[in-house]
N, C-alpha and C. Protein backbone atom coordinates (compact mmCIF):
# COMPACT_ATOMS: atom_id res chain seq x y z
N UNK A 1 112.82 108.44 113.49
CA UNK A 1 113.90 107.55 113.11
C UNK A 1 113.38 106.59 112.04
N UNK A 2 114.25 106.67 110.80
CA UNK A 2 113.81 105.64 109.98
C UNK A 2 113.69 104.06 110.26
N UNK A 3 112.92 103.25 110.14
CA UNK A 3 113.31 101.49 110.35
C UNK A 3 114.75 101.39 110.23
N UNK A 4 115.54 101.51 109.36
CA UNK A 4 116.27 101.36 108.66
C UNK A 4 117.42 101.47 109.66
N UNK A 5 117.40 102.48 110.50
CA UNK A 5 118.74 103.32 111.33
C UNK A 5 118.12 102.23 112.50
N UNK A 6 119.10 101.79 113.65
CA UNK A 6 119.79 101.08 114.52
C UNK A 6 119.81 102.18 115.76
N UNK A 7 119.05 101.66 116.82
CA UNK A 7 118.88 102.17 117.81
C UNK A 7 120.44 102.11 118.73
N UNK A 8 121.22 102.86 119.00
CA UNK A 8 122.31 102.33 119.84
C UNK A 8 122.17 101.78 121.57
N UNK A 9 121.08 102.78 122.51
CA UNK A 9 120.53 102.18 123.38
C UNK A 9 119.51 102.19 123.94
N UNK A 10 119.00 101.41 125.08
CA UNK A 10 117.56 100.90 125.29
C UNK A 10 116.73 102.34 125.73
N UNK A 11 117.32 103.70 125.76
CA UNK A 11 116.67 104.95 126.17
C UNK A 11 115.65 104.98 125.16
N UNK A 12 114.39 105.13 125.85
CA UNK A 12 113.65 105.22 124.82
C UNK A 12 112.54 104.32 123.98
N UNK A 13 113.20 103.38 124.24
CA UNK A 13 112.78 102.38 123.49
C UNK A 13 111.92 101.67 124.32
N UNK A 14 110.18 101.70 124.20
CA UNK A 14 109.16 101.36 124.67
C UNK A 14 108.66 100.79 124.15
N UNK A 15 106.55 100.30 124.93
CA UNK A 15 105.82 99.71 123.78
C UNK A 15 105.34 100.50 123.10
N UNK A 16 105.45 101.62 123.40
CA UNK A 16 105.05 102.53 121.93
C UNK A 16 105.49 102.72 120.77
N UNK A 17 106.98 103.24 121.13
CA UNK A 17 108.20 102.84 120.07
C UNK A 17 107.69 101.49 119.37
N UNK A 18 107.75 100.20 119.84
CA UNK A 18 108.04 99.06 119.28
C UNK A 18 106.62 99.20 118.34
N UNK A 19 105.82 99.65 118.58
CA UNK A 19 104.28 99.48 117.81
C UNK A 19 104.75 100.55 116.61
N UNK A 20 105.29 101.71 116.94
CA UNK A 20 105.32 102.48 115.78
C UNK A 20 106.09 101.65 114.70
N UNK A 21 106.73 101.04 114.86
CA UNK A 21 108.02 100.10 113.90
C UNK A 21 107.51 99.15 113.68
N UNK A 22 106.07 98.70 113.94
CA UNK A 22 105.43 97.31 113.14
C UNK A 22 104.02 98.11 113.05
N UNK A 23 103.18 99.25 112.96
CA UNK A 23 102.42 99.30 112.79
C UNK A 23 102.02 99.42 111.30
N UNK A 24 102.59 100.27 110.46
CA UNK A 24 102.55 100.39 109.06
C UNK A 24 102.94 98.69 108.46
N UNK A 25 103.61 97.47 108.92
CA UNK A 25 103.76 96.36 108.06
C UNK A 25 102.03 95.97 107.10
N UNK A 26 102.42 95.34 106.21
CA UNK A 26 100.97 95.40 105.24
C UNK A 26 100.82 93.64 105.75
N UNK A 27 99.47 93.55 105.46
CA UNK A 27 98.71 92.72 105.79
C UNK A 27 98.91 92.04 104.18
N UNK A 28 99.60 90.36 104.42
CA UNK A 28 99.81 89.59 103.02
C UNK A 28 98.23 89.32 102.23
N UNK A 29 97.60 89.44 102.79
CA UNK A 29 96.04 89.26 102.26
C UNK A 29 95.25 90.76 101.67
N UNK A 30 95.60 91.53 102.39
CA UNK A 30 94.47 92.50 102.58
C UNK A 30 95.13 93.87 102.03
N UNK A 31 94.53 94.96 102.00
CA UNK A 31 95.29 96.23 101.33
C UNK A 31 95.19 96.97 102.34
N UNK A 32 96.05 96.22 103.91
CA UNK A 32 95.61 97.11 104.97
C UNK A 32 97.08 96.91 105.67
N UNK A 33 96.90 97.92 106.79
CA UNK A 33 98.23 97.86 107.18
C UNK A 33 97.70 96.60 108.80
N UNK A 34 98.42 96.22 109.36
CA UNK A 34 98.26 95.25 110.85
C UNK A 34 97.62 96.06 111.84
N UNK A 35 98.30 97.58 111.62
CA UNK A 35 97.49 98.37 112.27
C UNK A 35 95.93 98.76 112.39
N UNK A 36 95.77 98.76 111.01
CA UNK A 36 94.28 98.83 110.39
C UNK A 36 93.40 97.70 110.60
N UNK A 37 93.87 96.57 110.86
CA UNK A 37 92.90 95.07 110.91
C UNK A 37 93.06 94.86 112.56
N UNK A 38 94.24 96.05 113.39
CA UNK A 38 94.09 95.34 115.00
C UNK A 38 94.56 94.10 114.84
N UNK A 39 95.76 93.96 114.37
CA UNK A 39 96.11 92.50 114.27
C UNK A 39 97.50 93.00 114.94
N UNK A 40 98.03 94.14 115.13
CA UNK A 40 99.22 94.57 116.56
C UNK A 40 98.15 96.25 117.18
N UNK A 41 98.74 95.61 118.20
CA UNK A 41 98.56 97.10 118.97
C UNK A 41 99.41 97.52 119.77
N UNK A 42 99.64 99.12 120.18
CA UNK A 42 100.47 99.07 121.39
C UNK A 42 100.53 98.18 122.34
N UNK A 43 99.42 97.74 123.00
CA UNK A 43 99.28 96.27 124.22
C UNK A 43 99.86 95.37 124.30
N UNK A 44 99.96 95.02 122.75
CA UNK A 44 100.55 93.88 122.57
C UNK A 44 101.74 94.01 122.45
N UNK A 45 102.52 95.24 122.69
CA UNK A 45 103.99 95.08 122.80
C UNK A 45 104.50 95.49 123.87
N UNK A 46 105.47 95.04 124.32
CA UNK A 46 106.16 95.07 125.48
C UNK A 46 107.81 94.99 125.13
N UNK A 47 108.27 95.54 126.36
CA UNK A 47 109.94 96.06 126.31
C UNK A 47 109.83 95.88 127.54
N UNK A 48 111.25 94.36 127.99
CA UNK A 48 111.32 94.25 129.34
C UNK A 48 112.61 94.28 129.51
N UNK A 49 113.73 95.48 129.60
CA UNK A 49 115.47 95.29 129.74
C UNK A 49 115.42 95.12 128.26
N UNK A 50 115.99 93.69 127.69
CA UNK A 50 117.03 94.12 126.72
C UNK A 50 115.79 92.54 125.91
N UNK A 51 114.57 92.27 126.00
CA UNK A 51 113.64 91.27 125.76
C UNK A 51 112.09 92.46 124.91
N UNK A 52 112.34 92.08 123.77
CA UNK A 52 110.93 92.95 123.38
C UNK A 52 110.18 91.32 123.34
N UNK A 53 108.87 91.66 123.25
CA UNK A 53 108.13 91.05 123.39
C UNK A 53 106.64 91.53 122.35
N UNK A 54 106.22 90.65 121.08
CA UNK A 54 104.98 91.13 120.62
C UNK A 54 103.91 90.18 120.27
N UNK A 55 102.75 90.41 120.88
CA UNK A 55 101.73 89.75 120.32
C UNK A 55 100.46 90.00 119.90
N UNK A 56 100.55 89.24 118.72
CA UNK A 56 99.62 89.76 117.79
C UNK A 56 98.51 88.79 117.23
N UNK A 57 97.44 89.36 116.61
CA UNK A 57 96.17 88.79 116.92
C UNK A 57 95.65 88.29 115.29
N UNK A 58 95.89 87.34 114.66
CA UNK A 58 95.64 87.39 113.41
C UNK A 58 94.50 88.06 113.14
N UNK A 59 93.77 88.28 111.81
CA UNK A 59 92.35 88.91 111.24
C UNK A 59 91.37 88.11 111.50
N UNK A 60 91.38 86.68 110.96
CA UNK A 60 91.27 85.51 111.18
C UNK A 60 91.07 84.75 111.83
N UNK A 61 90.35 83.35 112.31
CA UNK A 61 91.00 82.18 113.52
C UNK A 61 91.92 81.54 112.72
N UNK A 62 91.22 80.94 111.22
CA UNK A 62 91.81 80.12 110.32
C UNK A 62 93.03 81.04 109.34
N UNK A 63 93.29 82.19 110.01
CA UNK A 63 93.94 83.13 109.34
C UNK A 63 95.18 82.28 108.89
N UNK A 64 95.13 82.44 107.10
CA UNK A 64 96.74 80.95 106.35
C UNK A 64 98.14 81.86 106.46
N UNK A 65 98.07 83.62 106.91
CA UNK A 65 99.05 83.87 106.59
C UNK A 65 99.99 84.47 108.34
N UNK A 66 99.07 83.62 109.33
CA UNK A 66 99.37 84.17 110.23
C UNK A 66 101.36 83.81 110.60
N UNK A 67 101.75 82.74 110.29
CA UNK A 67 103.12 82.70 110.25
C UNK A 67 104.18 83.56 109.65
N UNK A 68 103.71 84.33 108.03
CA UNK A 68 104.64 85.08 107.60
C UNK A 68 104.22 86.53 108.22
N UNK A 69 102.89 86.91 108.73
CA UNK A 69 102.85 88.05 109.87
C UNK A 69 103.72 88.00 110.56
N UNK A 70 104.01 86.66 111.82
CA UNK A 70 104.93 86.80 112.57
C UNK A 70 106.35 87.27 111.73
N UNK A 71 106.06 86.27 110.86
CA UNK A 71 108.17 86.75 110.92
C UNK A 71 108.06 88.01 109.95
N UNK A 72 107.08 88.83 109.32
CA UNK A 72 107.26 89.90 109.20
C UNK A 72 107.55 90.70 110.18
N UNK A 73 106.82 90.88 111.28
CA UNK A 73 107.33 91.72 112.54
C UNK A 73 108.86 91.48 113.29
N UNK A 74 108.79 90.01 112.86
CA UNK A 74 110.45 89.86 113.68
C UNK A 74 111.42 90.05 112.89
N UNK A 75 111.56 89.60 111.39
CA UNK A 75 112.68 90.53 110.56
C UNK A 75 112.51 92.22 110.86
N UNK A 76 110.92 92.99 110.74
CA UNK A 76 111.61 94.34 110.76
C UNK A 76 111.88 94.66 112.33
N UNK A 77 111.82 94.33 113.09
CA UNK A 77 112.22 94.41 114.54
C UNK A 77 113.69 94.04 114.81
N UNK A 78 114.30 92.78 114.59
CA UNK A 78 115.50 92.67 113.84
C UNK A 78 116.33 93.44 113.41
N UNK A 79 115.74 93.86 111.96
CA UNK A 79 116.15 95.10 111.32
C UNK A 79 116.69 96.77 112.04
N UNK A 80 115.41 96.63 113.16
CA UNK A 80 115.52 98.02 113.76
C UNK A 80 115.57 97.88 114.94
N UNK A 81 116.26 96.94 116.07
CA UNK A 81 116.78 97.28 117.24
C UNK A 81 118.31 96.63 117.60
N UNK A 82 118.66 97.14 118.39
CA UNK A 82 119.82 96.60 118.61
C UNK A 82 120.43 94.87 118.89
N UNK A 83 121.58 94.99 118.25
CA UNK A 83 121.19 92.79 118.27
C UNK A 83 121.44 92.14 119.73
N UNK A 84 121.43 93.33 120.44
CA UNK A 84 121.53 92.84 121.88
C UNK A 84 119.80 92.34 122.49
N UNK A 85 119.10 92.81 121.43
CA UNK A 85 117.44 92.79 122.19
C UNK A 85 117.34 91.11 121.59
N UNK A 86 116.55 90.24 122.21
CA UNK A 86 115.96 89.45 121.96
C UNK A 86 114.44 89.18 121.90
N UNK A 87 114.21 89.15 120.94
CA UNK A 87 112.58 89.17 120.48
C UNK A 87 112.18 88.47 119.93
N UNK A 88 110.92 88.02 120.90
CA UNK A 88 109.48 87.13 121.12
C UNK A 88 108.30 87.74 120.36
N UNK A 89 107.93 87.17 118.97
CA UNK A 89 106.71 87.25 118.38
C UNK A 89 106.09 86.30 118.95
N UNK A 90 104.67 86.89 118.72
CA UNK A 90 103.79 85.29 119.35
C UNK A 90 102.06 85.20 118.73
N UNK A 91 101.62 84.45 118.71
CA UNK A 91 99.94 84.38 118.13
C UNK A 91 99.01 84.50 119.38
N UNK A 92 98.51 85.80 119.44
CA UNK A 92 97.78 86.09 121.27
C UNK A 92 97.53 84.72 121.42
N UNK A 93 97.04 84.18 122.67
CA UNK A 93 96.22 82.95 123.33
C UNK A 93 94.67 82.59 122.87
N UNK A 94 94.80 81.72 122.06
CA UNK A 94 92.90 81.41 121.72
C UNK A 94 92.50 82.53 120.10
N UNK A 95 93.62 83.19 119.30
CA UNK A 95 93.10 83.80 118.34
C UNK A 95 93.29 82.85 116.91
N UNK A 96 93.86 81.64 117.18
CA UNK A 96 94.41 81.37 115.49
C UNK A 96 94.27 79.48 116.01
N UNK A 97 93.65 79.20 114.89
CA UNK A 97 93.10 77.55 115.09
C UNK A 97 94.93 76.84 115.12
N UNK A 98 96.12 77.57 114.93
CA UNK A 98 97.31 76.34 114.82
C UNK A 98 98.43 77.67 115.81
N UNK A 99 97.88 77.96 116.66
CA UNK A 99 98.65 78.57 117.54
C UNK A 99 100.13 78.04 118.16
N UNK A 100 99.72 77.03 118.47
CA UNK A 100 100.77 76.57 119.01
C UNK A 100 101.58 76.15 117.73
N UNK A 101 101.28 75.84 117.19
CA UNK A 101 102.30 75.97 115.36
C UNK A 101 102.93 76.90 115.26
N UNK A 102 102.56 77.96 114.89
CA UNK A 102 102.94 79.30 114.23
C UNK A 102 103.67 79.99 115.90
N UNK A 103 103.53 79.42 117.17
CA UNK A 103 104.36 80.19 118.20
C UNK A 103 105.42 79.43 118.04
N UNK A 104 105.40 77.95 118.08
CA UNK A 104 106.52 77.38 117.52
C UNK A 104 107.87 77.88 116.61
N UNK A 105 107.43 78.03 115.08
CA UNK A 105 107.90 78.19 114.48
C UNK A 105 108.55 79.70 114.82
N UNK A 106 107.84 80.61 115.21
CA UNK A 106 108.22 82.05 115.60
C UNK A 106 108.91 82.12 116.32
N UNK A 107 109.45 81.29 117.21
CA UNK A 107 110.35 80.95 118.45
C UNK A 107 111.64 80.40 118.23
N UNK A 108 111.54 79.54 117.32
CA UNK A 108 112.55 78.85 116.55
C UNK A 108 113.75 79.30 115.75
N UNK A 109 114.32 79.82 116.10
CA UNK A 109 115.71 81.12 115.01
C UNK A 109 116.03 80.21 114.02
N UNK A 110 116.50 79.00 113.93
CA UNK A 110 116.44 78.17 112.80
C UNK A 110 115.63 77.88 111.60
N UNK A 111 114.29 77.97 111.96
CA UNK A 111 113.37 78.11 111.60
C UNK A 111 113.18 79.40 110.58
N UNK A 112 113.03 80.84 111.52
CA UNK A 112 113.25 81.89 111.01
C UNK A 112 114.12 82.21 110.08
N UNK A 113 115.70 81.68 110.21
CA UNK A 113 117.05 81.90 109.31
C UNK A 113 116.63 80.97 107.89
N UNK A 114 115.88 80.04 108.01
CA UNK A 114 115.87 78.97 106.95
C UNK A 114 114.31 79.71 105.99
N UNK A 115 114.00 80.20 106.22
CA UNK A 115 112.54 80.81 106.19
C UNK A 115 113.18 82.27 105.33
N UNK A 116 114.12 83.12 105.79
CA UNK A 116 114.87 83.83 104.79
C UNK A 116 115.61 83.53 103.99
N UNK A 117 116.36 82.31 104.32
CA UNK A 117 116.88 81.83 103.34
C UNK A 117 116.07 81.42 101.70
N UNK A 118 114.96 81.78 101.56
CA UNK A 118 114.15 81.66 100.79
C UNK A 118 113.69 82.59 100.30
N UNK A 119 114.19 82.69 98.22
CA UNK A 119 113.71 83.97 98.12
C UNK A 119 112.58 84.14 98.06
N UNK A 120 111.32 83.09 97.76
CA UNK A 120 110.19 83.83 97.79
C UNK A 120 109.48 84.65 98.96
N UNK A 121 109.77 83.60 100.31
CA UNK A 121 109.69 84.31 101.18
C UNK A 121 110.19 85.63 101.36
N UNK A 122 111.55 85.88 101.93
CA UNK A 122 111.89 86.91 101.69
C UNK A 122 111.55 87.89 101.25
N UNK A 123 111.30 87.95 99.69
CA UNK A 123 110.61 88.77 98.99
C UNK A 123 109.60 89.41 99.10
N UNK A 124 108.29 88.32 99.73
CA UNK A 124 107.03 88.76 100.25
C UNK A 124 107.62 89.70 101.54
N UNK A 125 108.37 88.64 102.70
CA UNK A 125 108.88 90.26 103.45
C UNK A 125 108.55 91.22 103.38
N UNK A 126 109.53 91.27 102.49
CA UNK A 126 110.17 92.69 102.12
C UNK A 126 109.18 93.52 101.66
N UNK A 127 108.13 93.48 100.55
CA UNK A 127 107.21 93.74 100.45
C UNK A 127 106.34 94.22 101.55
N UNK A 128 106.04 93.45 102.70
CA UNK A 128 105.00 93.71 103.56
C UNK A 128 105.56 94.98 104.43
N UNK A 129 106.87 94.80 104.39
CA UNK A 129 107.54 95.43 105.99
C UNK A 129 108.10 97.02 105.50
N UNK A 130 108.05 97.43 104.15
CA UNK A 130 108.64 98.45 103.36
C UNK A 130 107.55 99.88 104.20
């Protein structure tokens, strides 16, 4: 299934699934995919009912781009599950010196909506998550 196409229901839809649909996103620093730096893994995703759940481990402690990681995974997750799922990005426990920052902000839908609302952002997105 392409990103692109819309899951209609939760059959199916695991932590494996959810890893295949953020594993290829590119790393804003590096010429690697998240997959390649172990910055998501299957583990770190979870599907509980109609709640995905992902957490991910920056490259980094002081890692600067660990916030647009997150909302890279949650726009293309977004993008590719049904808008009935509600989904939790998060910065694992003890991997990133402003954790509780960047879980903040990842948590925040206001936050997130105002954060696209921006084309540069956006743009980088789009870029990473293609």
């Amino acid at each position: 299934m392409k990103s692109t196409e819309r899951q209609t229901t939760t059959e199916g839809l695991d932590s494996q699934r959810v890893f295949e649909l953020i594993r290829d996103i590119r790393d804003p620093e590096l010429p690697s995919t998240l997959e390649d730096l172990k910055v998501v893994s299957e583990g770190g995703c979870e599907v509980d009912g109609y709640v995905c759940r992902v957490c991910f481990t920056p490259s980094k402690y002081s890692c600067p781009s660990a916030t647009i990681i997150g909302l890279s995974i949650h726009i293309k997750l977004i993008r590719a599950l049904p808008k009935c799922f509600k989904i939790d990005v998060f910065v694992a426990p003890g991997s990133h010196v402003t954790e509780e920052d960047v879980n903040k902000q990842l948590a925040d839908k206001e936050r997130v909506a105002a954060a696209l609302e921006n084309p540069q952002v956006l743009d980088l997105v789009e870029q990473l998550i293609v």
